[in-house]
Protein backbone atom coordinates (compact mmCIF):
# COMPACT_ATOMS: atom_id res chain seq x y z
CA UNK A 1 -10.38 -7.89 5.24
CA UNK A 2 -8.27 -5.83 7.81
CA UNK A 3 -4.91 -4.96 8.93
CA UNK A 4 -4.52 -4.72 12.77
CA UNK A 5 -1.25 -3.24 13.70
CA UNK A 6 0.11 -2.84 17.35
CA UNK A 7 1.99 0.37 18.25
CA UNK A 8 2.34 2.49 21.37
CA UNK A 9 -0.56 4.20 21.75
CA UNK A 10 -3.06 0.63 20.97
CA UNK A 11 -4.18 -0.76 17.48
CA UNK A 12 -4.66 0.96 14.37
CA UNK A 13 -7.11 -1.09 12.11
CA UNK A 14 -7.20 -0.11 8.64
CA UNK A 15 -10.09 -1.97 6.24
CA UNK A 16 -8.52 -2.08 2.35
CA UNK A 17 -11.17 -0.03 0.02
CA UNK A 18 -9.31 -0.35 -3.75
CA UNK A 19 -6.10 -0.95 -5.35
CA UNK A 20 -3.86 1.94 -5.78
CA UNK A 21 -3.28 2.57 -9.55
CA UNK A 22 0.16 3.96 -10.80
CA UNK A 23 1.73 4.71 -7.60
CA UNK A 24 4.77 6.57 -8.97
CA UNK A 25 7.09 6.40 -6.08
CA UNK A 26 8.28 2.82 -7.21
CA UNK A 27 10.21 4.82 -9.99
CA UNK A 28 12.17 6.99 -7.59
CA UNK A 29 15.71 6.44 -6.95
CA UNK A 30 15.64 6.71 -2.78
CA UNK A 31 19.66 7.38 -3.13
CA UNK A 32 19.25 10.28 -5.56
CA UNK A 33 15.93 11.30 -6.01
CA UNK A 34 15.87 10.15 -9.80
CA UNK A 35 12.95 8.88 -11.52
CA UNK A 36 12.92 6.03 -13.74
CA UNK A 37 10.15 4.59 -15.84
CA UNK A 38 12.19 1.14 -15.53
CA UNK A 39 9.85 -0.14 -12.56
CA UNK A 40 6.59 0.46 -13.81
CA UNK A 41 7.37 -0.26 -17.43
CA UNK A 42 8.11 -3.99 -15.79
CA UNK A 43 5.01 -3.96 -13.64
CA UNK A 44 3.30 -3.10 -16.92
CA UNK A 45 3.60 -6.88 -18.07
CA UNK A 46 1.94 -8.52 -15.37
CA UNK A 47 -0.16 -5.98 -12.92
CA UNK A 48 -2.77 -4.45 -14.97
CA UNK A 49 -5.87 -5.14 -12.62
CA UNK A 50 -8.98 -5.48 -14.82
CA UNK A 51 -10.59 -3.85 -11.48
CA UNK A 52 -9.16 -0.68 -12.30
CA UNK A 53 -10.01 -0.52 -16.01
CA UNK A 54 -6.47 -2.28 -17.11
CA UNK A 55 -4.27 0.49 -14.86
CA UNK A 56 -1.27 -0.87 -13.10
CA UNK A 57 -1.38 -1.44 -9.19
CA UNK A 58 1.21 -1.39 -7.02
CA UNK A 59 -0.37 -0.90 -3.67
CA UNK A 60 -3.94 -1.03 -1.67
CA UNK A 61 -5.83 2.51 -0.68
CA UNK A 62 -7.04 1.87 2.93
CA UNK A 63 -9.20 3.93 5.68
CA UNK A 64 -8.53 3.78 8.67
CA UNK A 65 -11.12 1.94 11.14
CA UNK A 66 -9.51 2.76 14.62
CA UNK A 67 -6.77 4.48 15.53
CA UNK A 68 -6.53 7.57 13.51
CA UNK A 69 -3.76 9.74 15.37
CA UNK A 70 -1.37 7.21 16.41
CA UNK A 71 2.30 7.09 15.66
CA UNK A 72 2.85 3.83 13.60
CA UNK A 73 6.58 3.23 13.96
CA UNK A 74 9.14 0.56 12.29
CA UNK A 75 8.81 -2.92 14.21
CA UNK A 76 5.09 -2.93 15.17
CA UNK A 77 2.93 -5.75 15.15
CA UNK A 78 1.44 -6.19 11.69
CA UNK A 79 -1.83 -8.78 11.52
CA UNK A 80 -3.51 -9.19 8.41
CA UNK A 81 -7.32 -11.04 8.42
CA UNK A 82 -7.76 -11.72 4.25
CA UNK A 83 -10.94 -13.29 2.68
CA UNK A 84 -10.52 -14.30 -0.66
């Protein structure tokens, strides 16, 4: 599985390694900064991934295959190849 994504500079290919348990940021207010354990208490009730030992995921850790340096920037490409 990969994500190929087109920007300026040429492709940035990043290969998906593990799910990201607990990613807090969900809980932040982006208006005021505030957290919130609203989001994550509601993720609670359907994302605990038995591949993390039961922790909630909310996200994919990736490394980067090609393209480390580039400037990724709002409206690039985005291709996704996914084997399930």
């Amino acid at each position: 599985a990969e994500l190929r994504i087109a920007c300026a500079e040429g492709e940035v290919v990043l290969r998906p390694v593990k799910p990201c348990p607990r990613c807090p940021i969900p809980n932040v207010d982006p208006a005021t900064g505030e957290t919130s354990p609203e989001v994550l208490d509601t993720l609670s009730t359907y994302r605990a991934n038995p591949v993390v030992d039961g922790a909630i995921t909310f996200g994919m850790n990736v490394v980067i295959v090609r393209g480390a340096g580039h400037t990724l920037r709002v409206g690039d490409a985005v291709a996704a190849d996914w084997k399930f």
